[in-house]
N, C-alpha and C. Protein backbone atom coordinates (compact mmCIF):
# COMPACT_ATOMS: atom_id res chain seq x y z
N UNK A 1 -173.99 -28.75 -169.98
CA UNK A 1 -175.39 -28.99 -170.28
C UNK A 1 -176.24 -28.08 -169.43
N UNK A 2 -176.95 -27.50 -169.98
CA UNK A 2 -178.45 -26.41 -169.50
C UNK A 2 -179.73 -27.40 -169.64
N UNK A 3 -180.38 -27.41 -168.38
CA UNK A 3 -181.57 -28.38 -168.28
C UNK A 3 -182.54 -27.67 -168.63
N UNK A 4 -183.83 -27.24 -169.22
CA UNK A 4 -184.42 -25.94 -169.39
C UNK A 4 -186.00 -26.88 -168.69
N UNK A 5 -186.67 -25.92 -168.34
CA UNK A 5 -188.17 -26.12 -167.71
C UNK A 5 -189.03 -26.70 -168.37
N UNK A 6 -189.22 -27.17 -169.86
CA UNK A 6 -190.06 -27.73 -170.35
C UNK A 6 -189.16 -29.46 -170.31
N UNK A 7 -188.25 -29.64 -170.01
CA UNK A 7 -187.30 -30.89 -170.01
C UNK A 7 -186.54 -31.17 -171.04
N UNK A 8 -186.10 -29.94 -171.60
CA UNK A 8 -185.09 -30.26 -172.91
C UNK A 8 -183.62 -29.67 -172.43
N UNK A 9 -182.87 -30.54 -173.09
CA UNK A 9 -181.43 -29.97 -172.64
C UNK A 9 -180.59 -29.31 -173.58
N UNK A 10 -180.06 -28.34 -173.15
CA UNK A 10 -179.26 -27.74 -174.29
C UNK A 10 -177.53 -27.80 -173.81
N UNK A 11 -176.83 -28.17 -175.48
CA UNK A 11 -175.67 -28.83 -175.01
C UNK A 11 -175.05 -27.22 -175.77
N UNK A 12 -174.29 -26.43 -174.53
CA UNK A 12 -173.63 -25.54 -174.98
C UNK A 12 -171.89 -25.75 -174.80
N UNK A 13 -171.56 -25.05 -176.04
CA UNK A 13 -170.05 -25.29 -175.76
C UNK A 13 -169.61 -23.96 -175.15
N UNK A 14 -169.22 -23.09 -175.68
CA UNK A 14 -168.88 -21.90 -174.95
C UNK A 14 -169.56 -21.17 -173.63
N UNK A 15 -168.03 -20.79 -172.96
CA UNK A 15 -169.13 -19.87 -171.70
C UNK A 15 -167.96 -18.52 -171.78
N UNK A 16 -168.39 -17.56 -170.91
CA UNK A 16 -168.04 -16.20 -170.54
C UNK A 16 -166.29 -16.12 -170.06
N UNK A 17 -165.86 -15.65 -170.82
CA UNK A 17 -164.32 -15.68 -170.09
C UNK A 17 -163.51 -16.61 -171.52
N UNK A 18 -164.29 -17.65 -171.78
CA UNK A 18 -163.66 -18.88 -172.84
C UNK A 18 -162.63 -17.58 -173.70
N UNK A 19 -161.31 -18.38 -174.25
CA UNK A 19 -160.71 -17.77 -174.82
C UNK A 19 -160.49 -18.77 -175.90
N UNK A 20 -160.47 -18.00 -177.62
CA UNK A 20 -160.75 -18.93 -178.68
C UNK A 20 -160.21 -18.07 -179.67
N UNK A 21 -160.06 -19.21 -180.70
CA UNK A 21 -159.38 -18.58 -182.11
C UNK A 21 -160.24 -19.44 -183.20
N UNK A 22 -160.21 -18.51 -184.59
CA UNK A 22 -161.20 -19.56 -185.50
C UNK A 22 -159.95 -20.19 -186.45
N UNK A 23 -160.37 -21.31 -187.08
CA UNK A 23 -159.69 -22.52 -187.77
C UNK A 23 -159.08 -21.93 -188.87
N UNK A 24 -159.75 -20.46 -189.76
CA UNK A 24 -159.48 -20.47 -190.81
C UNK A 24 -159.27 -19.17 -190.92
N UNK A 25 -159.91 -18.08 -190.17
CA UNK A 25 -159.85 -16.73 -190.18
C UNK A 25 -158.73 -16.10 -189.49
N UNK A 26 -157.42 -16.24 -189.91
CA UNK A 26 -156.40 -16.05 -188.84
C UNK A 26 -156.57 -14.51 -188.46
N UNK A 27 -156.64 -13.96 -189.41
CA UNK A 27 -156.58 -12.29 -189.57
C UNK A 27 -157.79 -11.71 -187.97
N UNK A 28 -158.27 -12.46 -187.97
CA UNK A 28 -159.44 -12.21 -186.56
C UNK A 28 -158.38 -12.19 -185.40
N UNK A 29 -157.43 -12.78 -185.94
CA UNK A 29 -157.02 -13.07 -183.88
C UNK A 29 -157.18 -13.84 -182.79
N UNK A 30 -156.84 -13.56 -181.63
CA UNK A 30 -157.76 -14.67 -180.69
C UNK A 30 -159.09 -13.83 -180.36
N UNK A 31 -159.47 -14.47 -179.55
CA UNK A 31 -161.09 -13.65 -179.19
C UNK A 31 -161.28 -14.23 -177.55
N UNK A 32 -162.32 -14.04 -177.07
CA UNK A 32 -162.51 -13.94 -176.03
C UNK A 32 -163.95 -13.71 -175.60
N UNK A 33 -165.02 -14.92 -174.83
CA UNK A 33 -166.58 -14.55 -175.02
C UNK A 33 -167.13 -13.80 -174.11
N UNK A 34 -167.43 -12.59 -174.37
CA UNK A 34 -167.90 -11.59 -173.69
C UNK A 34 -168.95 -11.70 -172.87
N UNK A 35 -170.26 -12.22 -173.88
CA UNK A 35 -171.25 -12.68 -173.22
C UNK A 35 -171.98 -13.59 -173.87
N UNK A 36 -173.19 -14.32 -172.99
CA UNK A 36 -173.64 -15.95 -173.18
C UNK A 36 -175.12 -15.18 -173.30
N UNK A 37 -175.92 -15.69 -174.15
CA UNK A 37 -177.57 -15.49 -173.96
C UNK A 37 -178.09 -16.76 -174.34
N UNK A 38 -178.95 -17.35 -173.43
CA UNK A 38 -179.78 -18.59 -173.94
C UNK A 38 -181.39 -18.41 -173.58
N UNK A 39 -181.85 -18.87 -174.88
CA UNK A 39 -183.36 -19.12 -174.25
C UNK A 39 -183.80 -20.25 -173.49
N UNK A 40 -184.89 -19.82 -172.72
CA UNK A 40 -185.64 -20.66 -172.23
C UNK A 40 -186.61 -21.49 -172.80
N UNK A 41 -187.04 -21.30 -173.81
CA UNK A 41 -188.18 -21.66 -174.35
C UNK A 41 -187.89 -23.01 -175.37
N UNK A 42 -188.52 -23.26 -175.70
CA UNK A 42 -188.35 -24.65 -176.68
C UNK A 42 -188.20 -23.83 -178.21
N UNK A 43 -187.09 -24.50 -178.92
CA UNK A 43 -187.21 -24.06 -179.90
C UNK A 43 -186.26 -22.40 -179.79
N UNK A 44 -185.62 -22.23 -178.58
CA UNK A 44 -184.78 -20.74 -178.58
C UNK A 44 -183.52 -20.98 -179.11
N UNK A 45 -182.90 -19.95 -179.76
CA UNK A 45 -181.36 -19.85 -179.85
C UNK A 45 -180.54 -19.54 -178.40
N UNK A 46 -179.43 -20.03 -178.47
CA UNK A 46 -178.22 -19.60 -177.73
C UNK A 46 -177.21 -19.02 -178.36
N UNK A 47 -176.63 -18.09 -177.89
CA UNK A 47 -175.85 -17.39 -178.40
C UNK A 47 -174.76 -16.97 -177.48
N UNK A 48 -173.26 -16.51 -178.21
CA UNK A 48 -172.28 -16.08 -177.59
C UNK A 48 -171.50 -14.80 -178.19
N UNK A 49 -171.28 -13.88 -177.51
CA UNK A 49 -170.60 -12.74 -178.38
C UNK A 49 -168.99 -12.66 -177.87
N UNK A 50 -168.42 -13.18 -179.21
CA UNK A 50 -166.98 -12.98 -178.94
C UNK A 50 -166.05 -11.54 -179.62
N UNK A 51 -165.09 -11.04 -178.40
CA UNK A 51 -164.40 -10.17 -179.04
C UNK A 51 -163.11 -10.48 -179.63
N UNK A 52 -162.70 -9.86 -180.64
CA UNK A 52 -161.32 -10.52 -181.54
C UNK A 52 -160.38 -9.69 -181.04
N UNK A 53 -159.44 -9.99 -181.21
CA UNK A 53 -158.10 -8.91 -181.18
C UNK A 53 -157.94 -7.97 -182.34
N UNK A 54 -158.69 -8.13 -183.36
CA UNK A 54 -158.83 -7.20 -184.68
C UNK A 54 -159.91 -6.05 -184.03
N UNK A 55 -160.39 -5.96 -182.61
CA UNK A 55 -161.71 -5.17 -182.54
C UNK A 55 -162.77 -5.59 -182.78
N UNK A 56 -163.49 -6.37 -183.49
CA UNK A 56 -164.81 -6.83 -183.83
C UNK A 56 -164.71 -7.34 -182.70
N UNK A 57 -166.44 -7.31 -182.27
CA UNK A 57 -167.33 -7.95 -181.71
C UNK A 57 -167.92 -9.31 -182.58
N UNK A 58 -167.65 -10.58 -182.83
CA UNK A 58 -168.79 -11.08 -183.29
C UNK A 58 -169.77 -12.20 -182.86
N UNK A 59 -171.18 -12.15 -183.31
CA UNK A 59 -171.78 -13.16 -182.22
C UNK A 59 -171.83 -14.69 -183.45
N UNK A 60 -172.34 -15.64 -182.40
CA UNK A 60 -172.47 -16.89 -182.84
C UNK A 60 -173.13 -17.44 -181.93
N UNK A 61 -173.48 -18.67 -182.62
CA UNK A 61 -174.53 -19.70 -182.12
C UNK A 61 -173.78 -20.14 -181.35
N UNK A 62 -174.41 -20.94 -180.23
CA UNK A 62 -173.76 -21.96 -179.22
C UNK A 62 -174.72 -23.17 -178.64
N UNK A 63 -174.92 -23.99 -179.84
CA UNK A 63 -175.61 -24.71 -179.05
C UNK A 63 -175.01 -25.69 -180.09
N UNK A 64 -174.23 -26.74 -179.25
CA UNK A 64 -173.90 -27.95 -180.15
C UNK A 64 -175.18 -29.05 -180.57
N UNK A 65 -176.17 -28.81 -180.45
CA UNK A 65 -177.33 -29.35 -181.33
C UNK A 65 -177.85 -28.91 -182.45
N UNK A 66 -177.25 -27.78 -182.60
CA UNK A 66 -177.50 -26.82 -183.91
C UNK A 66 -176.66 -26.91 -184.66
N UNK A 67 -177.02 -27.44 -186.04
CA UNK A 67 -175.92 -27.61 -187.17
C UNK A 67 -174.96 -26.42 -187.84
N UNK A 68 -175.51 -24.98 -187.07
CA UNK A 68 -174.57 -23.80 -187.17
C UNK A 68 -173.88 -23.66 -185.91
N UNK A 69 -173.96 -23.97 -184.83
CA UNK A 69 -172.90 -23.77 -183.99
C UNK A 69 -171.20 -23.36 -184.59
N UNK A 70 -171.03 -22.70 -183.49
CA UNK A 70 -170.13 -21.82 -183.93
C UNK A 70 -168.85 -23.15 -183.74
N UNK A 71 -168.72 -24.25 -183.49
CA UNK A 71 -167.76 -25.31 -183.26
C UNK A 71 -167.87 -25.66 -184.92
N UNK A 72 -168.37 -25.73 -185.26
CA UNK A 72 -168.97 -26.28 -186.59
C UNK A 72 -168.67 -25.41 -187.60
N UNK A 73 -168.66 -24.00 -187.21
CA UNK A 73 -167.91 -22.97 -187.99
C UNK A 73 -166.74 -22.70 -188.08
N UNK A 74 -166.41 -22.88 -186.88
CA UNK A 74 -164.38 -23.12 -187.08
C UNK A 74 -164.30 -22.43 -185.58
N UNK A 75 -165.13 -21.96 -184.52
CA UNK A 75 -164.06 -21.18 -183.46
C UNK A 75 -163.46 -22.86 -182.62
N UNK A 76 -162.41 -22.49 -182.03
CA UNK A 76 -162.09 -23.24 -181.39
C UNK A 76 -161.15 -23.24 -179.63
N UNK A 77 -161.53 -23.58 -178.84
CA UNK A 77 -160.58 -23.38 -177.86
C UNK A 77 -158.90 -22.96 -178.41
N UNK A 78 -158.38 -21.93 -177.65
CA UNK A 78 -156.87 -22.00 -176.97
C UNK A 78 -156.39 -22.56 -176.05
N UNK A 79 -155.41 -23.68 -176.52
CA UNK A 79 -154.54 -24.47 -175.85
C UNK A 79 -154.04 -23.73 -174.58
């Protein structure tokens, strides 16, 4: 959890280092989150950019209050 300055909390799942695979896209690979950006502001996105073992870079949402979060899309922790 991220406490932000106006008093709202943002519930992120992913952080920097996390290593992950998606549910359905096997052909991606595992991945690995490069980097984390969150806003401060009310009403900001959070975001995470993961790299695959196919080469892509791709980003996603990270905020499990957001009905696109990338948990919700299929990435998921490695066991």
């Amino acid at each position: 959890m991220l406490i932000l300055p106006y008093g709202g909390v943002l519930r992120l799942y992913l952080k920097v280092g996390d290593r992950v695979r998606h549910i359905r896209n096997f052909e991606w690979g595992t991945g690995e989150v490069t980097e984390e950006k969150h806003s401060i502001q009310e009403g900001g996105i959070c975001l995470v950019k993961i790299l695959f073992s196919d080469g892509v870079e791709r980003c996603f949402i990270n905020d499990l209050d957001n009905e696109l979060c990338c948990y919700y899309f299929g990435i998921r922790f490695i066991d």
